[in-house]
N, C-alpha and C. Protein backbone atom coordinates (compact mmCIF):
# COMPACT_ATOMS: atom_id res chain seq x y z
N UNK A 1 146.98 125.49 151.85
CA UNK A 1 146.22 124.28 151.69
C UNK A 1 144.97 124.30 152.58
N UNK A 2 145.40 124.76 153.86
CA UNK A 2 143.91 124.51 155.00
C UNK A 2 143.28 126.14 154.25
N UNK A 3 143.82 126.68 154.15
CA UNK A 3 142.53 128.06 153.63
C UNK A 3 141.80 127.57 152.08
N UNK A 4 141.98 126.93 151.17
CA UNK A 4 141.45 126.48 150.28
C UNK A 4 140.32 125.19 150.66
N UNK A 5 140.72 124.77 151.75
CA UNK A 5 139.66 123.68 152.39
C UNK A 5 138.37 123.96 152.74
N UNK A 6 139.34 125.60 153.87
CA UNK A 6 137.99 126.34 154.48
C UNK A 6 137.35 127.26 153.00
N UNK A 7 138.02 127.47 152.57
CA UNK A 7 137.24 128.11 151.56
C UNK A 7 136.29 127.42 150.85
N UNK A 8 136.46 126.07 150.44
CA UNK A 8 135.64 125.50 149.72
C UNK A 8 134.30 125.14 150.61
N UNK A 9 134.45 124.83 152.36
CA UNK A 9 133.08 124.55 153.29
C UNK A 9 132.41 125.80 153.15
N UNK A 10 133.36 126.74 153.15
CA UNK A 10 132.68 127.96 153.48
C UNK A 10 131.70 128.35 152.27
N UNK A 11 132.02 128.28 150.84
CA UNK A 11 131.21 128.28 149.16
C UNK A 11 130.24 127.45 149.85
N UNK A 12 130.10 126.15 150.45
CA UNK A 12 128.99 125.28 150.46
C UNK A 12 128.33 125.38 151.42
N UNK A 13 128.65 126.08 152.22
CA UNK A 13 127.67 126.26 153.01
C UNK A 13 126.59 127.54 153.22
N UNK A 14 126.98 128.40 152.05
CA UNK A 14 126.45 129.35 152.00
C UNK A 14 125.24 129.47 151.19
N UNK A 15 126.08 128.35 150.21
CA UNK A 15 124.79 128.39 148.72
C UNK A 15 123.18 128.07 149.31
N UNK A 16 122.14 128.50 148.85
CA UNK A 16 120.63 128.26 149.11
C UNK A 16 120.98 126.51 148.65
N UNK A 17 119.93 125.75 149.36
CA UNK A 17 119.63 124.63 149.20
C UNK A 17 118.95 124.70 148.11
N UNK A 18 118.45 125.20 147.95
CA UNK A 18 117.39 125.21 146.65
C UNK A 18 117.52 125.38 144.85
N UNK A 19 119.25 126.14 144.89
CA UNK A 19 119.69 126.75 143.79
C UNK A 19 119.60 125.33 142.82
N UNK A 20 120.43 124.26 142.88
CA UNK A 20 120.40 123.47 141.87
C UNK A 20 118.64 123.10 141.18
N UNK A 21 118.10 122.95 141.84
CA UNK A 21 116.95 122.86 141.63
C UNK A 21 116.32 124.07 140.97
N UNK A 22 116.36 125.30 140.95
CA UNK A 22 116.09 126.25 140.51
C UNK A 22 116.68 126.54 138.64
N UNK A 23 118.43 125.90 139.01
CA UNK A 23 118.71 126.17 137.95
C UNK A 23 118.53 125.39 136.61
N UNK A 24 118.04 124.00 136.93
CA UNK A 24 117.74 122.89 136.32
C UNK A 24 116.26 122.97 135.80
N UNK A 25 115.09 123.87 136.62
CA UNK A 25 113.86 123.81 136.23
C UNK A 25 113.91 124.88 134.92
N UNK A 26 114.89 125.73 135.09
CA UNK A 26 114.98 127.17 134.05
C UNK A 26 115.46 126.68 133.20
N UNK A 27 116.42 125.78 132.92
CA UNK A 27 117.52 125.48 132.06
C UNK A 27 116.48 124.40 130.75
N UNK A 28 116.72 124.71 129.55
CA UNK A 28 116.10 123.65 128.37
C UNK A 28 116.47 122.60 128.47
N UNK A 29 116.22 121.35 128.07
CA UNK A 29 116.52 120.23 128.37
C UNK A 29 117.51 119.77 127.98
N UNK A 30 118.79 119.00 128.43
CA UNK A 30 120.24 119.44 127.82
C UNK A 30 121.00 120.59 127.98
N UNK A 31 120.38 121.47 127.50
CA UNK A 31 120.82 122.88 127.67
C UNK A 31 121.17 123.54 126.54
N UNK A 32 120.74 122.45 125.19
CA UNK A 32 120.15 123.38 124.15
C UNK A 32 118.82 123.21 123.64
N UNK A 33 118.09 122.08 124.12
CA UNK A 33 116.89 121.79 123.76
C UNK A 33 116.61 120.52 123.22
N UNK A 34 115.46 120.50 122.55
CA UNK A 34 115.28 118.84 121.99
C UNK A 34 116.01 118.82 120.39
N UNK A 35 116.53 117.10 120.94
CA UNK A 35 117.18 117.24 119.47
C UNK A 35 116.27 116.97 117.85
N UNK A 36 115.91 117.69 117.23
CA UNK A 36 115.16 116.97 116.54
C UNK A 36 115.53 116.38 114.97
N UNK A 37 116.65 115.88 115.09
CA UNK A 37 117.33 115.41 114.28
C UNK A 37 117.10 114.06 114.80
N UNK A 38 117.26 113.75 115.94
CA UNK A 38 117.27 112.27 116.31
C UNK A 38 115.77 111.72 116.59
N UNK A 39 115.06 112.65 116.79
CA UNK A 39 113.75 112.61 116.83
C UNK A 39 113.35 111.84 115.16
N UNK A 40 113.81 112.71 114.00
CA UNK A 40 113.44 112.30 112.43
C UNK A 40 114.24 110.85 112.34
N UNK A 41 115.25 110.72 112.81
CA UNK A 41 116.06 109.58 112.56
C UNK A 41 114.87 108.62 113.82
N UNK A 42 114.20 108.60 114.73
CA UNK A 42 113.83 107.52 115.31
C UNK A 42 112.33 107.17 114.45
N UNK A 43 111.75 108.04 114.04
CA UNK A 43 110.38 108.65 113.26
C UNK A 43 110.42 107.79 112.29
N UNK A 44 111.48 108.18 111.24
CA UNK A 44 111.52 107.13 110.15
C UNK A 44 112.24 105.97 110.15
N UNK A 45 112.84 105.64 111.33
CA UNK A 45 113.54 104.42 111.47
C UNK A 45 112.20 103.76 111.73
N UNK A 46 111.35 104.04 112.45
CA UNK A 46 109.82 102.81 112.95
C UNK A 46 109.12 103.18 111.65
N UNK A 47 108.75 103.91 111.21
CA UNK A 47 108.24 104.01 109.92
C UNK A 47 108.66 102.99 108.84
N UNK A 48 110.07 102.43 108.34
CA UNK A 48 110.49 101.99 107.93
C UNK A 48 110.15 100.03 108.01
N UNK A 49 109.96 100.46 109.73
CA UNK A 49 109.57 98.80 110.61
C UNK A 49 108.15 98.66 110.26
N UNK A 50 107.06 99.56 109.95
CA UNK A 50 106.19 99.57 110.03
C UNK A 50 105.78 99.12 108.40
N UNK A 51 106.76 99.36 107.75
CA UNK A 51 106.24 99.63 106.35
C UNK A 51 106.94 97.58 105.77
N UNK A 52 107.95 97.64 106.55
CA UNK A 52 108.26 95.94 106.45
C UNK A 52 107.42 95.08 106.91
N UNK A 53 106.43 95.54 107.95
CA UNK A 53 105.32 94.48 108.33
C UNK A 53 104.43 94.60 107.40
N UNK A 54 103.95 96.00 107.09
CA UNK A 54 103.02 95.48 105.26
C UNK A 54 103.50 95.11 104.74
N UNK A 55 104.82 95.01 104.58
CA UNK A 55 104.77 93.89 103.08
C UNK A 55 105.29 92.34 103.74
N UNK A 56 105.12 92.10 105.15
CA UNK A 56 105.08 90.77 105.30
C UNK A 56 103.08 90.53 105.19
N UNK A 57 102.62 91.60 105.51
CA UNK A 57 101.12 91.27 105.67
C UNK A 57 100.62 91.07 104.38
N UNK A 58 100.85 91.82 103.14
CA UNK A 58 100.05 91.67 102.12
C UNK A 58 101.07 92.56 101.13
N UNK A 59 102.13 91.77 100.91
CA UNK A 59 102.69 92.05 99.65
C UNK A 59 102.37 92.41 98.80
N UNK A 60 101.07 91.81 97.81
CA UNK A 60 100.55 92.27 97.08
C UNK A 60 100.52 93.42 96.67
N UNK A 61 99.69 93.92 97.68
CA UNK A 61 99.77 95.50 98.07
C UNK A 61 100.81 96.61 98.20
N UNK A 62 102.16 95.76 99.18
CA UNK A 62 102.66 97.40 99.64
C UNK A 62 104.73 96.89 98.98
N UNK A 63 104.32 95.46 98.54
CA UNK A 63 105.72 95.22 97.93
C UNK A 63 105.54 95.25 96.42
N UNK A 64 106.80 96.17 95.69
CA UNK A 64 106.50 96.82 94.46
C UNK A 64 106.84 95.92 93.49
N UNK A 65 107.91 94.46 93.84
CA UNK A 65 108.52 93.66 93.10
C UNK A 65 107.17 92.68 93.09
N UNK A 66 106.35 92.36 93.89
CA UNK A 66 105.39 91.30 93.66
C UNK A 66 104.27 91.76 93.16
N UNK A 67 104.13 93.36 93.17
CA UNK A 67 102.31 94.00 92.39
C UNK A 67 103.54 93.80 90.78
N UNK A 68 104.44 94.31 90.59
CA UNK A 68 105.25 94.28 89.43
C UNK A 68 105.08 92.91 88.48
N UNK A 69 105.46 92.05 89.12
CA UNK A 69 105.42 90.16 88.77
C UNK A 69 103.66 89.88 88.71
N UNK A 70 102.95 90.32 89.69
CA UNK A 70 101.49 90.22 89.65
C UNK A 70 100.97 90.95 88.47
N UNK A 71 101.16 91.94 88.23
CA UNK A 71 100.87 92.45 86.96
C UNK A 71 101.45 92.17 85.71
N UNK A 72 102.47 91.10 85.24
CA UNK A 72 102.84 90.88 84.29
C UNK A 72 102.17 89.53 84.10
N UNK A 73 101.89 88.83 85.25
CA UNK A 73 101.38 87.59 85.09
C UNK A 73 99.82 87.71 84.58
N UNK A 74 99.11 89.03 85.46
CA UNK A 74 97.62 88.75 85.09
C UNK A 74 97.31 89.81 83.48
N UNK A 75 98.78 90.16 82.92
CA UNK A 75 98.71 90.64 81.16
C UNK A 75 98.69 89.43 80.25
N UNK A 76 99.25 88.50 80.70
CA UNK A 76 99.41 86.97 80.21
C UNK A 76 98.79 86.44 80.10
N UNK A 77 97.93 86.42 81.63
CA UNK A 77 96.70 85.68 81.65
C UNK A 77 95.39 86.25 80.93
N UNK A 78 95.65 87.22 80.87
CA UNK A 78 94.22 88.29 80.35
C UNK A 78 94.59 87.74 78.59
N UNK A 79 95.64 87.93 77.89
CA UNK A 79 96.28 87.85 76.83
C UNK A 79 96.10 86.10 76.29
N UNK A 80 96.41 85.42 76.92
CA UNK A 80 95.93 83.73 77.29
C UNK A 80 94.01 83.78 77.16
N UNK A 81 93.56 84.28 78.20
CA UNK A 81 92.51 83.82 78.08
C UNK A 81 91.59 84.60 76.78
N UNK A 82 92.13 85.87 76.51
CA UNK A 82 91.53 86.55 74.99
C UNK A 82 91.36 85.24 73.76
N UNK A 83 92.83 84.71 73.42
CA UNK A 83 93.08 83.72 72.55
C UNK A 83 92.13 82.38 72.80
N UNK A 84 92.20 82.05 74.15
CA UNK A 84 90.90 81.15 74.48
C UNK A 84 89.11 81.36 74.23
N UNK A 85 89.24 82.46 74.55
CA UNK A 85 87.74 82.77 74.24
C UNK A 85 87.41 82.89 72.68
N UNK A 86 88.32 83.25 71.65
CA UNK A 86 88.68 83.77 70.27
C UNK A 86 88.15 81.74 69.46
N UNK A 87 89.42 80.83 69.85
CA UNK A 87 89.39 79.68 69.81
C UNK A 87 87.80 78.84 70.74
N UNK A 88 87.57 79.18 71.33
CA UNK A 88 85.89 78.30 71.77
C UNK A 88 84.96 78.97 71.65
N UNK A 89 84.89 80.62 70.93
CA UNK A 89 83.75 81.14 69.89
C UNK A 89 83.96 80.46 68.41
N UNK A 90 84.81 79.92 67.82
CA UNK A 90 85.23 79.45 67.23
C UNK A 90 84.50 77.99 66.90
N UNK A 91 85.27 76.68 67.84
CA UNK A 91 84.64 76.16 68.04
C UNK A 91 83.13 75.27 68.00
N UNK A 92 82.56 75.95 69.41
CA UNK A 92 81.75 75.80 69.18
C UNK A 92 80.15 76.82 68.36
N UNK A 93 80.62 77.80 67.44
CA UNK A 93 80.20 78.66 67.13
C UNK A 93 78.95 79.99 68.29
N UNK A 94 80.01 80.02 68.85
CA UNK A 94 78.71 81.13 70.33
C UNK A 94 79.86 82.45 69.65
N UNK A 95 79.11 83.63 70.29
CA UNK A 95 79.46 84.60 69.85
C UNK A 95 80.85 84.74 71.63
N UNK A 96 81.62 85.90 71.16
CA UNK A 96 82.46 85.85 71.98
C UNK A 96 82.33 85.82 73.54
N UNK A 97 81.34 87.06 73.43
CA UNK A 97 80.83 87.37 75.06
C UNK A 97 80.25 86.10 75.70
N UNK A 98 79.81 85.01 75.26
CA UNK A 98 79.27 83.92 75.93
C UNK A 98 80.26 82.91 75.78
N UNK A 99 81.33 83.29 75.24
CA UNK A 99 82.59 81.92 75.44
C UNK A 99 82.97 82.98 76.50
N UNK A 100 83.30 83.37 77.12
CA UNK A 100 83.84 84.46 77.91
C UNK A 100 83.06 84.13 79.70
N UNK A 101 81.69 84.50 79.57
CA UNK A 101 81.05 84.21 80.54
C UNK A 101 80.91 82.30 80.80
N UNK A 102 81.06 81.51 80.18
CA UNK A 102 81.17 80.25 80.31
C UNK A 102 82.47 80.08 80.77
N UNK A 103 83.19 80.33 80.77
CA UNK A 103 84.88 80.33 80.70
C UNK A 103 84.92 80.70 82.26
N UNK A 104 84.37 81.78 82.24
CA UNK A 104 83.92 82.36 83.81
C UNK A 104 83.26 81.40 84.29
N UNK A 105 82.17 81.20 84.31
CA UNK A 105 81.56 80.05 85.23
C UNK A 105 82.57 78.90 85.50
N UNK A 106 82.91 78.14 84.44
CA UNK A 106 83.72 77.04 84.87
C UNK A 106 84.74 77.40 85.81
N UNK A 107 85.56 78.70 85.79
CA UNK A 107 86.90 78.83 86.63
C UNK A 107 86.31 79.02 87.75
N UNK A 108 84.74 79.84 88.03
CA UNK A 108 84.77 79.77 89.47
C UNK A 108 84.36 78.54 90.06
N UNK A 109 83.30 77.67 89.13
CA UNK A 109 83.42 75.91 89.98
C UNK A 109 84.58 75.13 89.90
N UNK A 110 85.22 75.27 89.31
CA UNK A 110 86.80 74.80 89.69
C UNK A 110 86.84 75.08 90.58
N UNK A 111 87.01 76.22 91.15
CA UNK A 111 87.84 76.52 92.24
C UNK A 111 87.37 76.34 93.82
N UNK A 112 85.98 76.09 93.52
CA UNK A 112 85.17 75.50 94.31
C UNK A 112 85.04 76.57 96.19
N UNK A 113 84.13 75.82 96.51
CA UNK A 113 83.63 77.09 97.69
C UNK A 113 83.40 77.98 97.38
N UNK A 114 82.47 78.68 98.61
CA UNK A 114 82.60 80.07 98.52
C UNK A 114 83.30 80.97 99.33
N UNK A 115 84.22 80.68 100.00
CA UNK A 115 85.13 81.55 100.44
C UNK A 115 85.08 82.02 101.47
N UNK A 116 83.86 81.64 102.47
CA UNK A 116 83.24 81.96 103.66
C UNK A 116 84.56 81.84 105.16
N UNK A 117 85.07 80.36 105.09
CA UNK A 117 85.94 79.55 105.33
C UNK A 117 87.13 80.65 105.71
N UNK A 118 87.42 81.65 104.87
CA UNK A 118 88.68 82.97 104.75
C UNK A 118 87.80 83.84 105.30
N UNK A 119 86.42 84.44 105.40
CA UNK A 119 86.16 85.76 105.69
C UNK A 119 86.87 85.84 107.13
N UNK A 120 86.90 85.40 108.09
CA UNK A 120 87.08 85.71 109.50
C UNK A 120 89.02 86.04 109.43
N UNK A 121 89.58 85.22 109.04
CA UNK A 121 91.14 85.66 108.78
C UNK A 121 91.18 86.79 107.53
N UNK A 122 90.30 87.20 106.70
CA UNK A 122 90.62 88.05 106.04
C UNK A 122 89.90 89.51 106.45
N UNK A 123 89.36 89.36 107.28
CA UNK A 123 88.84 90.36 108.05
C UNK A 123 89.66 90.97 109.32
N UNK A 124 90.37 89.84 109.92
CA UNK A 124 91.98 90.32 110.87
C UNK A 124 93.11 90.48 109.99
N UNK A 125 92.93 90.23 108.93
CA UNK A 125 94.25 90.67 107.89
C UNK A 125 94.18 92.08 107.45
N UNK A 126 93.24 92.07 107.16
CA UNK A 126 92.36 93.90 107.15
C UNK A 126 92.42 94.59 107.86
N UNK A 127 91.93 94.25 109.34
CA UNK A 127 92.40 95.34 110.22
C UNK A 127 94.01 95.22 110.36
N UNK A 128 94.55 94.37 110.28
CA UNK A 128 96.12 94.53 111.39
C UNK A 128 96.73 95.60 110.05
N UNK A 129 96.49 95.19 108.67
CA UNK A 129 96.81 95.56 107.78
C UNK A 129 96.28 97.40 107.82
N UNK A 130 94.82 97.85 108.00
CA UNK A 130 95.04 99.33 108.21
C UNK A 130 95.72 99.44 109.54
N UNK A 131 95.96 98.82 110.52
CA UNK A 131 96.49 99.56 111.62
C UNK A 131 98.08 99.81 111.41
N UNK A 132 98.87 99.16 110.70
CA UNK A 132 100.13 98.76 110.23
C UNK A 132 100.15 100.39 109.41
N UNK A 133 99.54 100.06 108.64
CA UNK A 133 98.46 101.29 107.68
C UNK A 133 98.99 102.92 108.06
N UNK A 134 98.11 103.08 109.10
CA UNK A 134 98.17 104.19 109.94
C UNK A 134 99.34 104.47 110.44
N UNK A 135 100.06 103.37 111.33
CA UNK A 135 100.78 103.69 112.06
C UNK A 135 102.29 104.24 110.88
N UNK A 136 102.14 103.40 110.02
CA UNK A 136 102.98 104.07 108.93
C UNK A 136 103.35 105.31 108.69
N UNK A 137 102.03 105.57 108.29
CA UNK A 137 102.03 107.24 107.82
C UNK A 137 102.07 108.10 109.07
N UNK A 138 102.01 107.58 110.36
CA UNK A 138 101.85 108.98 111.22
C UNK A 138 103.32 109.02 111.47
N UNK A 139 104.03 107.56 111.71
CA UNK A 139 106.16 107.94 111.89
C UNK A 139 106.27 108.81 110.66
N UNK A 140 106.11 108.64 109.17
CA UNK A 140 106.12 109.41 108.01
C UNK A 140 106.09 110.99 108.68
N UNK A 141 104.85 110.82 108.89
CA UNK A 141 104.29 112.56 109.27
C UNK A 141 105.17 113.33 110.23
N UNK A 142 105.14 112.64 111.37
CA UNK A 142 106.16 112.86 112.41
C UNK A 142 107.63 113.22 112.28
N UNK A 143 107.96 112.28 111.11
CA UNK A 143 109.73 112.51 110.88
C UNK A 143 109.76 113.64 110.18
N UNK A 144 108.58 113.47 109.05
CA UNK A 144 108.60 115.05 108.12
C UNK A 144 108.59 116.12 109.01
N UNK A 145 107.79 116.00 109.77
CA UNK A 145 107.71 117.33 110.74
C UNK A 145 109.30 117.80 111.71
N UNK A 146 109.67 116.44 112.27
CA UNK A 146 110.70 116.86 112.98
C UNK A 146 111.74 117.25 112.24
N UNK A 147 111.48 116.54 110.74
CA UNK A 147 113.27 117.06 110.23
C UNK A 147 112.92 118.21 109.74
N UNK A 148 111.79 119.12 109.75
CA UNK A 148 111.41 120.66 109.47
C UNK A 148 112.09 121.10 110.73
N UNK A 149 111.69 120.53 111.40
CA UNK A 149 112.19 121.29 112.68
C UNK A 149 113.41 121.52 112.56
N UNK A 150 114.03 120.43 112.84
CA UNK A 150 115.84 121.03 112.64
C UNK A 150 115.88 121.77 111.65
N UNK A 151 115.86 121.66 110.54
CA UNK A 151 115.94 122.55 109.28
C UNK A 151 115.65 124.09 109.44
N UNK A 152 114.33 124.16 110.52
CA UNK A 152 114.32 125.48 110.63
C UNK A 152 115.40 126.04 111.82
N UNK A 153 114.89 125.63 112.99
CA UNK A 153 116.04 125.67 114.14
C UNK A 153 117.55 125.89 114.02
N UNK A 154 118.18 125.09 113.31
CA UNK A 154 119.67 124.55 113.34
C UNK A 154 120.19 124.52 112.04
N UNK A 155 119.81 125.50 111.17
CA UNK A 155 119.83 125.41 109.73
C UNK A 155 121.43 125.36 109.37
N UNK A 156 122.41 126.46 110.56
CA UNK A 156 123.84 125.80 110.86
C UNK A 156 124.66 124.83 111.14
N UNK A 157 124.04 124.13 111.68
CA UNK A 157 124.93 123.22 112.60
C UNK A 157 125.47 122.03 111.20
N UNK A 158 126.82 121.81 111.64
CA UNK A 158 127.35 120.60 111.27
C UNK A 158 127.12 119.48 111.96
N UNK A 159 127.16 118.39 110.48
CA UNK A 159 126.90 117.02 111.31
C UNK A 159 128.02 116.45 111.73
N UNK A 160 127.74 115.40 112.36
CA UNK A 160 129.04 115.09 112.68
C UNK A 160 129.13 113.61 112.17
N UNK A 161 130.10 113.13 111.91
CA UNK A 161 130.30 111.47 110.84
C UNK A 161 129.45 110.75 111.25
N UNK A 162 129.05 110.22 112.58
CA UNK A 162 128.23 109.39 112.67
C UNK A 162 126.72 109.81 112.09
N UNK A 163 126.98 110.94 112.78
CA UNK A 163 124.95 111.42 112.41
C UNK A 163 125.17 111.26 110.62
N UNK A 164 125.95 111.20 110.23
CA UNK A 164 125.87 111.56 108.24
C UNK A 164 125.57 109.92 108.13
N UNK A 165 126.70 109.07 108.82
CA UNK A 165 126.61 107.68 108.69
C UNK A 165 125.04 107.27 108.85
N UNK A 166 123.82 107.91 110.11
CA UNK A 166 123.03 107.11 110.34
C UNK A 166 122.12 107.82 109.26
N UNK A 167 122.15 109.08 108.37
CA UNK A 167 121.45 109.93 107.43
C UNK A 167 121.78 109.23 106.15
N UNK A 168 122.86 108.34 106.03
CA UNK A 168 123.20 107.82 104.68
C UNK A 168 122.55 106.16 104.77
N UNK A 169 122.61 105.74 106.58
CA UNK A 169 121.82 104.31 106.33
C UNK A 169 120.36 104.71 106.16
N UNK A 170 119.93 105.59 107.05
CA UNK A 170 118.08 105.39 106.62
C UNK A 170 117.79 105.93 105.21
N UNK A 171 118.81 106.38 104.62
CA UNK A 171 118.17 106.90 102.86
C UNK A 171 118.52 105.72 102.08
N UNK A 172 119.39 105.09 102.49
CA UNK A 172 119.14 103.38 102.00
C UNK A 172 118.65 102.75 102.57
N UNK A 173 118.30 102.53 103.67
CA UNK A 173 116.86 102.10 103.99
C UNK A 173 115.17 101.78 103.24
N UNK A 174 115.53 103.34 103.55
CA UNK A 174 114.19 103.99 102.47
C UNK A 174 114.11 104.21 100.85
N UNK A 175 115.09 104.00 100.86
CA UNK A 175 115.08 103.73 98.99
C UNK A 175 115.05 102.25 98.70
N UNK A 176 115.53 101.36 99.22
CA UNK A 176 114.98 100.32 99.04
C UNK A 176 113.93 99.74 99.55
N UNK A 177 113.07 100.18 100.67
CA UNK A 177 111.49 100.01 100.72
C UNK A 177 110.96 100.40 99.35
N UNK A 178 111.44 102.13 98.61
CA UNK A 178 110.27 102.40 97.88
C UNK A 178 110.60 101.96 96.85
N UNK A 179 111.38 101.04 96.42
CA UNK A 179 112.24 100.34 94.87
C UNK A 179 112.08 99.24 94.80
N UNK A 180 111.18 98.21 96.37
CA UNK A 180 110.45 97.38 96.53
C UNK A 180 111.26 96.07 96.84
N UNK A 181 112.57 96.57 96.95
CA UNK A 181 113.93 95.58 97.53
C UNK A 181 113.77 95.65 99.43
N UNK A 182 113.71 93.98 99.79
CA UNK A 182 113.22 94.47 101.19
C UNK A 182 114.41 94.59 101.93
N UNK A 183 114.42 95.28 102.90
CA UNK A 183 116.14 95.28 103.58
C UNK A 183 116.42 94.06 104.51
């Protein structure tokens, strides 16, 4: 018992002060390297965040169920106002193109102003909207890149249940961003 005591002061007191430190600066980080599996899983997880703030910013645009509904409404309306212009060339006997451009004039004094009133908020809707923009596509770029990485690196390795679990939530994630269902 006392020679295993001294034996163990004696190991510690011999070692260089310096070794742990030596072996930690040599050693990869972990001690197999960076993971870049979790790297693609954090990449497109903000990507994903990024791509939900465009479509709180301007649906229109980046949500597929409301350009979808927007475009069936303005076939209607285009389809509506054909039959209108058809009926007040009619009418009042003008040829079509000038029931058309009258039709135009009136909808824009209806609607009154000129729109000046919006430039300053639609000009910060614009930028936040490309910066949202950008930042999108570079997590995109980033995840593509890192999950090359593993792919090339680790083309072996098994996953393990959870990592499949968090590979099966972000592909439903991401399939319902691009199917225009918001999560």
């Amino acid at each position: 018992m006392a020679r295993r005591i001294h034996a163990r002061l004696t190991r510690r007191c011999t070692r260089r002060l310096s070794r742990p430190l030596v072996r930690r600066t040599t050693r990869p980080l972990g001690g197999r390297g960076p993971n870049y599996l979790a790297q693609a899983f954090t990449a497109f997880r903000r990507s994903a965040r990024a791509h939900r703030q465009l479509i709180k910013l301007a649906p229109e645009q980046f949500d597929h169920a409301v350009r979808d509904r927007l475009a069936r409404e303005r076939a209607e309306e285009d389809r509506k106002d054909a039959e209108m212009v058809v009926a007040l060339a009619r009418v009042y006997g003008i040829s079509a193109a000038e029931a058309m451009a009258e039709m135009h004039r009136a909808r824009t004094n209806q609607r009154g102003g000129n729109g000046a009133e919006m430039g300053r908020f639609a000009r910060r809707k614009q930028e936040a909207i490309a910066r949202w923009e950008a930042e999108w596509e570079l997590w995109l770029a980033l995840g593509r890149e890192a999950f090359d990485r593993h792919k090339q690196r680790t083309p072996h390795r098994r996953l393990s249940l959870s990592t499949i679990a968090r590979l099966m939530e972000l592909a439903s994630t991401m399939g319902r961003l691009s199917m225009g269902c918001t999560p």
